[in-house]
N, C-alpha and C. Protein backbone atom coordinates (compact mmCIF):
# COMPACT_ATOMS: atom_id res chain seq x y z
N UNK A 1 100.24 104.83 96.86
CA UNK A 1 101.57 104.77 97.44
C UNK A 1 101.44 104.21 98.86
N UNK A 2 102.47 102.98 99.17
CA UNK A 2 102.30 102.62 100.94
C UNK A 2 103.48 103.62 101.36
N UNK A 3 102.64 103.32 102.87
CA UNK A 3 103.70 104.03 103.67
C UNK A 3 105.16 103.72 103.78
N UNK A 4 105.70 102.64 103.60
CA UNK A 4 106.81 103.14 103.36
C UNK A 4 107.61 103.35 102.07
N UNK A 5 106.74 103.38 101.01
CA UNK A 5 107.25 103.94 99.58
C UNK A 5 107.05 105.58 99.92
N UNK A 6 106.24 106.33 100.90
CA UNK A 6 106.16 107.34 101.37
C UNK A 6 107.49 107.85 101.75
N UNK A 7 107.63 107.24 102.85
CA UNK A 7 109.05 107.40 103.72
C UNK A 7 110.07 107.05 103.26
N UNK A 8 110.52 106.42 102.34
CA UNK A 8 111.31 105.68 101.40
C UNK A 8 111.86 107.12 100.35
N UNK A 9 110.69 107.93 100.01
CA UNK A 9 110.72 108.90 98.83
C UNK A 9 111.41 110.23 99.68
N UNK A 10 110.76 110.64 100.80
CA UNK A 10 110.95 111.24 101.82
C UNK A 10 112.60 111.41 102.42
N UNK A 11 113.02 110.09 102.60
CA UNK A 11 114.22 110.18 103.30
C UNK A 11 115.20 110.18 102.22
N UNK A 12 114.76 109.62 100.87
CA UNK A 12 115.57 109.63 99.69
C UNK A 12 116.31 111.12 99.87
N UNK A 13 115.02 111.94 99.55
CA UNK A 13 115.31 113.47 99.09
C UNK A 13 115.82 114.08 99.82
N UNK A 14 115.99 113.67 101.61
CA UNK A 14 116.46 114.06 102.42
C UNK A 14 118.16 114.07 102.27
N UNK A 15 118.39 112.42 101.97
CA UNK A 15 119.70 112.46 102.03
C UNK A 15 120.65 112.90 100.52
N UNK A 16 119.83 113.61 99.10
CA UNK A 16 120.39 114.37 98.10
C UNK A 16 120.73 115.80 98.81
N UNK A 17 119.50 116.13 99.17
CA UNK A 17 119.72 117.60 99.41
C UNK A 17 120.75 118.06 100.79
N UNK A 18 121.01 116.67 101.36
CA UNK A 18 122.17 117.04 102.66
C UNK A 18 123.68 116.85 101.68
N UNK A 19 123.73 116.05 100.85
CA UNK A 19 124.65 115.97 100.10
C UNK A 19 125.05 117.18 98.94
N UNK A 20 124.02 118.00 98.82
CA UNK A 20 124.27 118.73 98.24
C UNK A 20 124.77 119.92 99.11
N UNK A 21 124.85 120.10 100.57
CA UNK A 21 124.85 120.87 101.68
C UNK A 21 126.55 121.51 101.75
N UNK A 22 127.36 120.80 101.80
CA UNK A 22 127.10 119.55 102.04
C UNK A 22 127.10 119.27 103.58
N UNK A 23 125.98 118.52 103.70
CA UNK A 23 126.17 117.99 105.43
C UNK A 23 125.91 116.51 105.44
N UNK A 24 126.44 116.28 106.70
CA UNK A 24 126.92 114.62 106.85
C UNK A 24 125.66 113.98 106.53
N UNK A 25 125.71 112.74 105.75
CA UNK A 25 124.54 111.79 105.84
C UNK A 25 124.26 111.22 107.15
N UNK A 26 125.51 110.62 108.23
CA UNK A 26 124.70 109.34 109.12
C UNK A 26 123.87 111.19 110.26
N UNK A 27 124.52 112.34 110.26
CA UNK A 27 124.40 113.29 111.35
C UNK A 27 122.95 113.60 110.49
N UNK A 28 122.42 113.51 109.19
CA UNK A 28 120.75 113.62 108.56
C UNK A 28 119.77 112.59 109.09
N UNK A 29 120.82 111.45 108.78
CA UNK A 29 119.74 109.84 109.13
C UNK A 29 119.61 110.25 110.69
N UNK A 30 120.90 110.58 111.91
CA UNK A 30 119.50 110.58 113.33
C UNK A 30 119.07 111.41 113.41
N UNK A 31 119.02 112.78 112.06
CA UNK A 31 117.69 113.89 112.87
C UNK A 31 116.42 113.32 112.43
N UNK A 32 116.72 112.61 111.14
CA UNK A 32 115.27 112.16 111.18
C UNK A 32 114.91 111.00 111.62
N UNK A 33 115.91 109.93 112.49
CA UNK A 33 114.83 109.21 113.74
C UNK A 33 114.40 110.23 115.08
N UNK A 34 115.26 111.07 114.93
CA UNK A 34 114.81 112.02 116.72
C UNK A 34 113.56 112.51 115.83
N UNK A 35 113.58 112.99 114.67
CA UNK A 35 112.28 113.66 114.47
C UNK A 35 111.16 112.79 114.92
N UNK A 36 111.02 111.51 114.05
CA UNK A 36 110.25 110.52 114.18
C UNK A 36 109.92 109.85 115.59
N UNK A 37 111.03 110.37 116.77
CA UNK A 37 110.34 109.53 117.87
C UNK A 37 109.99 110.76 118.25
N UNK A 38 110.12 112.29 118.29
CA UNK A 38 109.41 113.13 118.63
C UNK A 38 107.78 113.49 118.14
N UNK A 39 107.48 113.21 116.83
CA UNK A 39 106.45 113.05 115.94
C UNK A 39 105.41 112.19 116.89
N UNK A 40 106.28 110.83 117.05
CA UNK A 40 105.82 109.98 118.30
C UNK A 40 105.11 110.00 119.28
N UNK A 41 106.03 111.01 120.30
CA UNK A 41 105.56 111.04 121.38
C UNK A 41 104.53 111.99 121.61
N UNK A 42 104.20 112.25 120.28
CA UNK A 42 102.97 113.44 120.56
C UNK A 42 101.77 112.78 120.91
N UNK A 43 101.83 111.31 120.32
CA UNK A 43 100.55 110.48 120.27
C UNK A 43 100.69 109.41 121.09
N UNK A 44 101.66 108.99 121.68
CA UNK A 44 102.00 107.64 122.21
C UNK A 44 102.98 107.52 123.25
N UNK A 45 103.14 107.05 124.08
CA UNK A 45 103.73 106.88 125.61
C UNK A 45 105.31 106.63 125.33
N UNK A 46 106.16 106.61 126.07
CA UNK A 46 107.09 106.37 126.07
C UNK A 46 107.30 105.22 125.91
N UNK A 47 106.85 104.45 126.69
CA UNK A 47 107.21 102.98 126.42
C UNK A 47 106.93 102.25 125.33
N UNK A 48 105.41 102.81 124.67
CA UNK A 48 105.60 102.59 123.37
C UNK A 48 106.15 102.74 122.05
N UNK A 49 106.94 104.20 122.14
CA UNK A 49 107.46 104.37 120.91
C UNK A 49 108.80 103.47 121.25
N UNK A 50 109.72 103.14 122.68
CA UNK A 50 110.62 102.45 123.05
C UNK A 50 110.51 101.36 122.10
N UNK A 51 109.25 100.36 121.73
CA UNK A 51 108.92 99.15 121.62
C UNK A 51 108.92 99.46 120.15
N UNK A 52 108.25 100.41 119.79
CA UNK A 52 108.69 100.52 117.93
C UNK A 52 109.86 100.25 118.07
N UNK A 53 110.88 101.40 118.49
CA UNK A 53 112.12 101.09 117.93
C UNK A 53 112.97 100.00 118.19
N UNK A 54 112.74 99.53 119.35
CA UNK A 54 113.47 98.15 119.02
C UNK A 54 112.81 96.93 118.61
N UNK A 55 111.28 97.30 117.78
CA UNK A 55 111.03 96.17 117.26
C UNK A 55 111.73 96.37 115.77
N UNK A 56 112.29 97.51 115.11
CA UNK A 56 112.70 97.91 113.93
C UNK A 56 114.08 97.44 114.15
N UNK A 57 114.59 97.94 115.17
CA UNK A 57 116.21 97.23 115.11
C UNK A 57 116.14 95.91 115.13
N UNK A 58 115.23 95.55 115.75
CA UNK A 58 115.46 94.01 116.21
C UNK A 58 114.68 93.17 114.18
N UNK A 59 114.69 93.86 113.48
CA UNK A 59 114.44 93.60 112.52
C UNK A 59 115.06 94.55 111.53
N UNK A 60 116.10 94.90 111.68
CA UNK A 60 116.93 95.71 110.77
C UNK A 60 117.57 94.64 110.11
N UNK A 61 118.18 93.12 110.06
CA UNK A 61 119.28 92.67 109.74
C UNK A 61 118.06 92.00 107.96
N UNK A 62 118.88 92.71 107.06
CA UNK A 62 117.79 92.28 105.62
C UNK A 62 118.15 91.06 105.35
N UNK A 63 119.48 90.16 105.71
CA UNK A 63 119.89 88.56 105.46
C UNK A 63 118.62 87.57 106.19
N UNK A 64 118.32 88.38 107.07
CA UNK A 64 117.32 87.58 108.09
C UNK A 64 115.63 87.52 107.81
N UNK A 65 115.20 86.74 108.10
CA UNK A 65 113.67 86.33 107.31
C UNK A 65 113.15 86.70 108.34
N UNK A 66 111.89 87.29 107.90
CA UNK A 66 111.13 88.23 108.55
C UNK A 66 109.81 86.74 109.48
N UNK A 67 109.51 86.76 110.64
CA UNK A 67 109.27 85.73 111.41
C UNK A 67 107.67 86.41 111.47
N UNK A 68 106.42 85.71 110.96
CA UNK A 68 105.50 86.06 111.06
C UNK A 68 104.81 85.17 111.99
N UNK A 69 103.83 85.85 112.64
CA UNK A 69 102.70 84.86 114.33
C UNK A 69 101.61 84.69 113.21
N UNK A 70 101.16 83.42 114.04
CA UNK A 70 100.39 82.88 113.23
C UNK A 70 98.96 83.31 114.52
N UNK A 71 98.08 83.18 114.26
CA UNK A 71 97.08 83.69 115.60
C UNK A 71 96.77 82.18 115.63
């Protein structure tokens, strides 16, 4: 399993069992980014988990082709 078929399975089950709550989906989806930048900052600086997340937003749009560096 990759990691994000991990997290994929993870947040699935997250958002049945809030539905079954019932509690709001988008108020589930940001506890589990606050979780995730808290998870974060256990290992990594501020400025870096900053730079995850807006390298994920800045690649959220799925119409848009993913831009790979060539070394």
């Amino acid at each position: 399993m990759t990691p994000s078929e991990l997290a994929r399975k993870y947040v699935r089950a997250a958002l049945v069992e809030a539905a079954r709550g019932p509690v709001d989906r988008d108020a589930t989806l940001r506890a589990i980014i606050s979780e995730v930048v808290h998870v974060f900052l256990e290992t990594k600086p501020l400025p870096e988990v900053q730079r995850e997340l807006r390298d994920a937003a800045d690649h959220a749009d799925p119409a848009e082709d993913f831009t790979f560096m060539r070394p």
